[in-house]
Every structure is written in C-alpha cells, then in structure tokens.
C-alpha atoms as a PDB file:
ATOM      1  CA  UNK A   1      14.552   0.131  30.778  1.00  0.00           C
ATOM      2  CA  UNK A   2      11.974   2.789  29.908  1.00  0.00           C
ATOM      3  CA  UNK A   3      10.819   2.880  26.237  1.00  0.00           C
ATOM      4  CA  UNK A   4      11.950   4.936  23.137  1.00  0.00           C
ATOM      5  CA  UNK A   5       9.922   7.947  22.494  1.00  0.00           C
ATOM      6  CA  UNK A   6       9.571  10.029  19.762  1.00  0.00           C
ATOM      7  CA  UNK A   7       7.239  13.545  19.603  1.00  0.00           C
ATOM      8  CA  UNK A   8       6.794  16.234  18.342  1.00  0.00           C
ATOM      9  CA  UNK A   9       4.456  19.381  18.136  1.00  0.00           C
ATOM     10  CA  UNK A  10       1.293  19.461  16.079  1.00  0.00           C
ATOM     11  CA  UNK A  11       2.643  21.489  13.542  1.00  0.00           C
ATOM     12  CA  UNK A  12       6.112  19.734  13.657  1.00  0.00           C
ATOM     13  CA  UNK A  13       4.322  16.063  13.207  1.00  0.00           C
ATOM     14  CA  UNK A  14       1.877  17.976  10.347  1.00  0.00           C
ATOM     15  CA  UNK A  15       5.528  19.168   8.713  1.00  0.00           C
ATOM     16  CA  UNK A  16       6.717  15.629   9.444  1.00  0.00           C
ATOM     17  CA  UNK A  17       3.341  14.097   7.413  1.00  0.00           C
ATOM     18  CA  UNK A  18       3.872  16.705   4.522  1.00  0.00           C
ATOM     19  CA  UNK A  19       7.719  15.387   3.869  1.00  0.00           C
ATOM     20  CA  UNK A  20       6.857  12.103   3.685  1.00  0.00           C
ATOM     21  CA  UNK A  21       3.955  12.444   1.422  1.00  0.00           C
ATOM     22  CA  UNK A  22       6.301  14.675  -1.210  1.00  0.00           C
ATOM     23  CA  UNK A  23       9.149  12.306  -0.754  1.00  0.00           C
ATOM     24  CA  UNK A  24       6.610   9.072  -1.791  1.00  0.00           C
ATOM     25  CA  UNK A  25       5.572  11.803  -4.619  1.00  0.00           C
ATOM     26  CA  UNK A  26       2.366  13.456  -3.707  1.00  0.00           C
ATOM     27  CA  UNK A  27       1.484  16.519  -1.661  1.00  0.00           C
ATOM     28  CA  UNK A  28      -0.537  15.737   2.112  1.00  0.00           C
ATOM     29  CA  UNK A  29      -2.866  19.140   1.319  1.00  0.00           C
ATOM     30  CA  UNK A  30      -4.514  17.560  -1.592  1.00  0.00           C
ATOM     31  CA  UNK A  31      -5.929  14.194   0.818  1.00  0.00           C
ATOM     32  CA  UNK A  32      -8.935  14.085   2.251  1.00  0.00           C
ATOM     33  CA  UNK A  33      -8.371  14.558   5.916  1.00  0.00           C
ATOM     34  CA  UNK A  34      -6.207  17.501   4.974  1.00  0.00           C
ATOM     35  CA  UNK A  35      -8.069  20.002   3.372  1.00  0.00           C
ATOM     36  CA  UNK A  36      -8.385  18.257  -0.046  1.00  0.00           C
ATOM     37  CA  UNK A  37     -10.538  15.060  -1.811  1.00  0.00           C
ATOM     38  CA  UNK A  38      -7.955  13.041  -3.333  1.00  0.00           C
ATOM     39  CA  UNK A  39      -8.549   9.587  -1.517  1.00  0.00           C
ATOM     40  CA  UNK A  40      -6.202   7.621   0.261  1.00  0.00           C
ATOM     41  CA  UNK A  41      -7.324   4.614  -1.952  1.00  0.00           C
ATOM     42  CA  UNK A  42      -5.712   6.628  -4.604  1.00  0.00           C
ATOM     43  CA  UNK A  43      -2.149   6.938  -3.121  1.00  0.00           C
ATOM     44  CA  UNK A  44      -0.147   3.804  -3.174  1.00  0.00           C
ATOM     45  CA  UNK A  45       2.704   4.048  -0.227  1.00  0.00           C
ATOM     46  CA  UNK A  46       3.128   1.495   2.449  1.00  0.00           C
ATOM     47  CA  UNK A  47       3.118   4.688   4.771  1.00  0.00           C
ATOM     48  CA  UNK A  48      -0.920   5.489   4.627  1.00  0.00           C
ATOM     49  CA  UNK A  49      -1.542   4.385   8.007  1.00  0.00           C
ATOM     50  CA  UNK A  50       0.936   7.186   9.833  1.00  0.00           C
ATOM     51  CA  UNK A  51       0.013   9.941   6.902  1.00  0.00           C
ATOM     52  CA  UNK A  52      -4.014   9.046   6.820  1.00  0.00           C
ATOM     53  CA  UNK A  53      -3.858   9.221  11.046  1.00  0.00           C
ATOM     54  CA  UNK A  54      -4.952  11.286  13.943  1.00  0.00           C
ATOM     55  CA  UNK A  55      -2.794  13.801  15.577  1.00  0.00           C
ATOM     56  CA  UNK A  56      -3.174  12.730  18.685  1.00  0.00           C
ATOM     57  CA  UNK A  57      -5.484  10.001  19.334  1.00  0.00           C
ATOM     58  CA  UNK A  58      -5.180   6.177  18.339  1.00  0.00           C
ATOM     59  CA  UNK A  59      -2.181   3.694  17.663  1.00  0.00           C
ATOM     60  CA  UNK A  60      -0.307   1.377  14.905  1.00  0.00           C
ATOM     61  CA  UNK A  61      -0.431  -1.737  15.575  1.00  0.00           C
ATOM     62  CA  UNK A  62       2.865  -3.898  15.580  1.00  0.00           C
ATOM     63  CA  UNK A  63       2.348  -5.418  11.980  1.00  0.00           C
ATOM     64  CA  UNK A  64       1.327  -1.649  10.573  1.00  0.00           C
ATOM     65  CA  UNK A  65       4.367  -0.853  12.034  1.00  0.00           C
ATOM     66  CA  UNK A  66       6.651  -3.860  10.366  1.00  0.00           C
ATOM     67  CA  UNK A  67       4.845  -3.163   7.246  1.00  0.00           C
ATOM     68  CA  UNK A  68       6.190   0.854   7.282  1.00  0.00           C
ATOM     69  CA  UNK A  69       9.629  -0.097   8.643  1.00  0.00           C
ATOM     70  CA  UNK A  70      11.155  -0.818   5.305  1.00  0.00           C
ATOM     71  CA  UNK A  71       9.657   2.325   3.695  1.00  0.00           C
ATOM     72  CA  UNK A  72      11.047   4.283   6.560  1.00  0.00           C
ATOM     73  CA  UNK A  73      14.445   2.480   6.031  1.00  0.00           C
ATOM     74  CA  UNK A  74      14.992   3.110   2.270  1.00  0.00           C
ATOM     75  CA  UNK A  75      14.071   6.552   2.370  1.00  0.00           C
ATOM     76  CA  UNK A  76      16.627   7.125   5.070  1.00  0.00           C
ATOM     77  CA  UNK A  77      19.058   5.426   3.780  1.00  0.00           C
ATOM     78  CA  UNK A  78      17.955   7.314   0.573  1.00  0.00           C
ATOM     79  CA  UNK A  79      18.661  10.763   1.651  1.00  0.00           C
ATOM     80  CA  UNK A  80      22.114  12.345   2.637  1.00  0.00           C
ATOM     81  CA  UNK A  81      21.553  15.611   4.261  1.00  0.00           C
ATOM     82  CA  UNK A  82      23.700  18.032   2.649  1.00  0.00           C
ATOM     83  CA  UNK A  83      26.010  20.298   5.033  1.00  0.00           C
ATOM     84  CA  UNK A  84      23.507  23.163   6.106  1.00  0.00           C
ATOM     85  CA  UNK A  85      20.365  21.474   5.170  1.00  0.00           C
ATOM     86  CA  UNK A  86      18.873  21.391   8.580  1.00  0.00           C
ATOM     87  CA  UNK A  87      15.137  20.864   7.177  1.00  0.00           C
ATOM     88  CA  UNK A  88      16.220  17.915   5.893  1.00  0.00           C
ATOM     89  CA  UNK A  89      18.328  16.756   8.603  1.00  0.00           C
ATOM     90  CA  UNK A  90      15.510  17.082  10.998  1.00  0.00           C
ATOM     91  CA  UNK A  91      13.108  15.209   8.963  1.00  0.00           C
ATOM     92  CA  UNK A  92      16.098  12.221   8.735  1.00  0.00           C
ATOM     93  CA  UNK A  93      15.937  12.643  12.117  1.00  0.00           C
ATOM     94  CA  UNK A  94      12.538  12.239  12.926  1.00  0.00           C
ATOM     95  CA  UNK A  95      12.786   9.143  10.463  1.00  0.00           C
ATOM     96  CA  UNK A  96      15.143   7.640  12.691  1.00  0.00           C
ATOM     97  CA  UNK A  97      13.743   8.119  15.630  1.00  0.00           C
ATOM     98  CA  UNK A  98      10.153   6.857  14.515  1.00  0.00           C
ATOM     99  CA  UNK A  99      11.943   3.982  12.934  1.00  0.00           C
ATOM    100  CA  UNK A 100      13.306   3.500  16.714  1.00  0.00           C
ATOM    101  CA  UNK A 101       9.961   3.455  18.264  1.00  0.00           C
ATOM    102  CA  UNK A 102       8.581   1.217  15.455  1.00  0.00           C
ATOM    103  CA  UNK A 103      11.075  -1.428  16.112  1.00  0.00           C
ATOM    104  CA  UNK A 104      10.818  -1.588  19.673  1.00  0.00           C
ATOM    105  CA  UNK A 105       7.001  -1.953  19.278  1.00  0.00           C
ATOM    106  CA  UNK A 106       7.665  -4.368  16.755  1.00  0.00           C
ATOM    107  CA  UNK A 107      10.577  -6.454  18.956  1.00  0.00           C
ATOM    108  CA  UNK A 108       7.384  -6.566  22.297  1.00  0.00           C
ATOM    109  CA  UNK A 109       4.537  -7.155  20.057  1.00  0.00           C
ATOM    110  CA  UNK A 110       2.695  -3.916  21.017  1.00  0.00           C
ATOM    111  CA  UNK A 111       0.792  -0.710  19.510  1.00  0.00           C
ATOM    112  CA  UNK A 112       3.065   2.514  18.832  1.00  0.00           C
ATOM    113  CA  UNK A 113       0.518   4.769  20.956  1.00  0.00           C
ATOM    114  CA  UNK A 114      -0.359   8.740  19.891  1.00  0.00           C
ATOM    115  CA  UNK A 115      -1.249  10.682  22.189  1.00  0.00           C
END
C-alpha cells in the first residue's frame, strides 16, 4: 500500500494558507513570514505550525499533526459548499485530503514531509 498524498502548487498551497488563516479570523498577508509583522505569538489557532511553515522544505511531526486534526475536522464539517462555489469546494477539498495525510502519519507514528 503506497501512502496518501496531498500537493499542490506554490501558489495553490499559498491560496490554501490564506483560507485557513481568514476562516480562523485573520488575514496570512499581515504575519511575519508573509509580507507583514503581526507575530505568530499573536494569533491563537491550533493551525500555526502548517500556516507559520515553509513551502517546501521541513515536516510536522505526528503529534503537530494530532494536535491540527480536530481544527481541520470542525472547520470541514463547518462549511457546506454551496452549489457553484468551486473556491470553496476546493479548499474543503484540500481540507480533506490534508486531513487524510495527517491521519495516516498520525496512525504510523511518522512526520507529514514537504517537499
């Protein structure tokens, strides 16, 4: 059995980033790391170690990971794409299929690798 896998392109992981920072109510521009100064200290979100993270470089370890997945969960379970809304559907989808890899990782004890 091979491994889930999710990816996507920088811009589509950067697009990715900038949902889930509006949807746990700030914007990703305004964070150091992304053009702003605001300080990750400042944000409180279980989801700061995939927002505040390399593009391509690095990992999540298995208890990062566990501590995201219910974050992850609730804001899926959260949002009901509406017919047409294929923004949001993708980002659901993304969600899912992060929350995929995550458990996996999670189920074998190992890092969720970038790169």
């Amino acid at each position: 059995m091979t491994s889930p896998d999710v990816s996507w392109s920088y811009t589509g992981f950067h697009m990715f980033r900038q949902w889930l920072a509006d949807t746990e109510g700030f914007t990703l521009a305004e964070m150091r790391g992304f053009g702003g100064h605001r300080e990750w200290s400042s944000v409180s979100t279980t989801l700061t170690p995939l927002l505040d993270h390399p593009d391509d470089d690095g990992s999540l370890t298995a208890a990062q990971c566990a501590a995201m997945l219910p974050r992850l969960e609730a804001i899926i379970d959260q949002l009901r794409p509406e017919d047409g809304d294929l923004v949001l559907q993708r980002r659901v989808d993304d969600a899912r299929q992060l929350v995929t890899v995550m458990k996996y990782c999670l189920g074998k004890g190992v890092d969720l690798l970038f790169g």
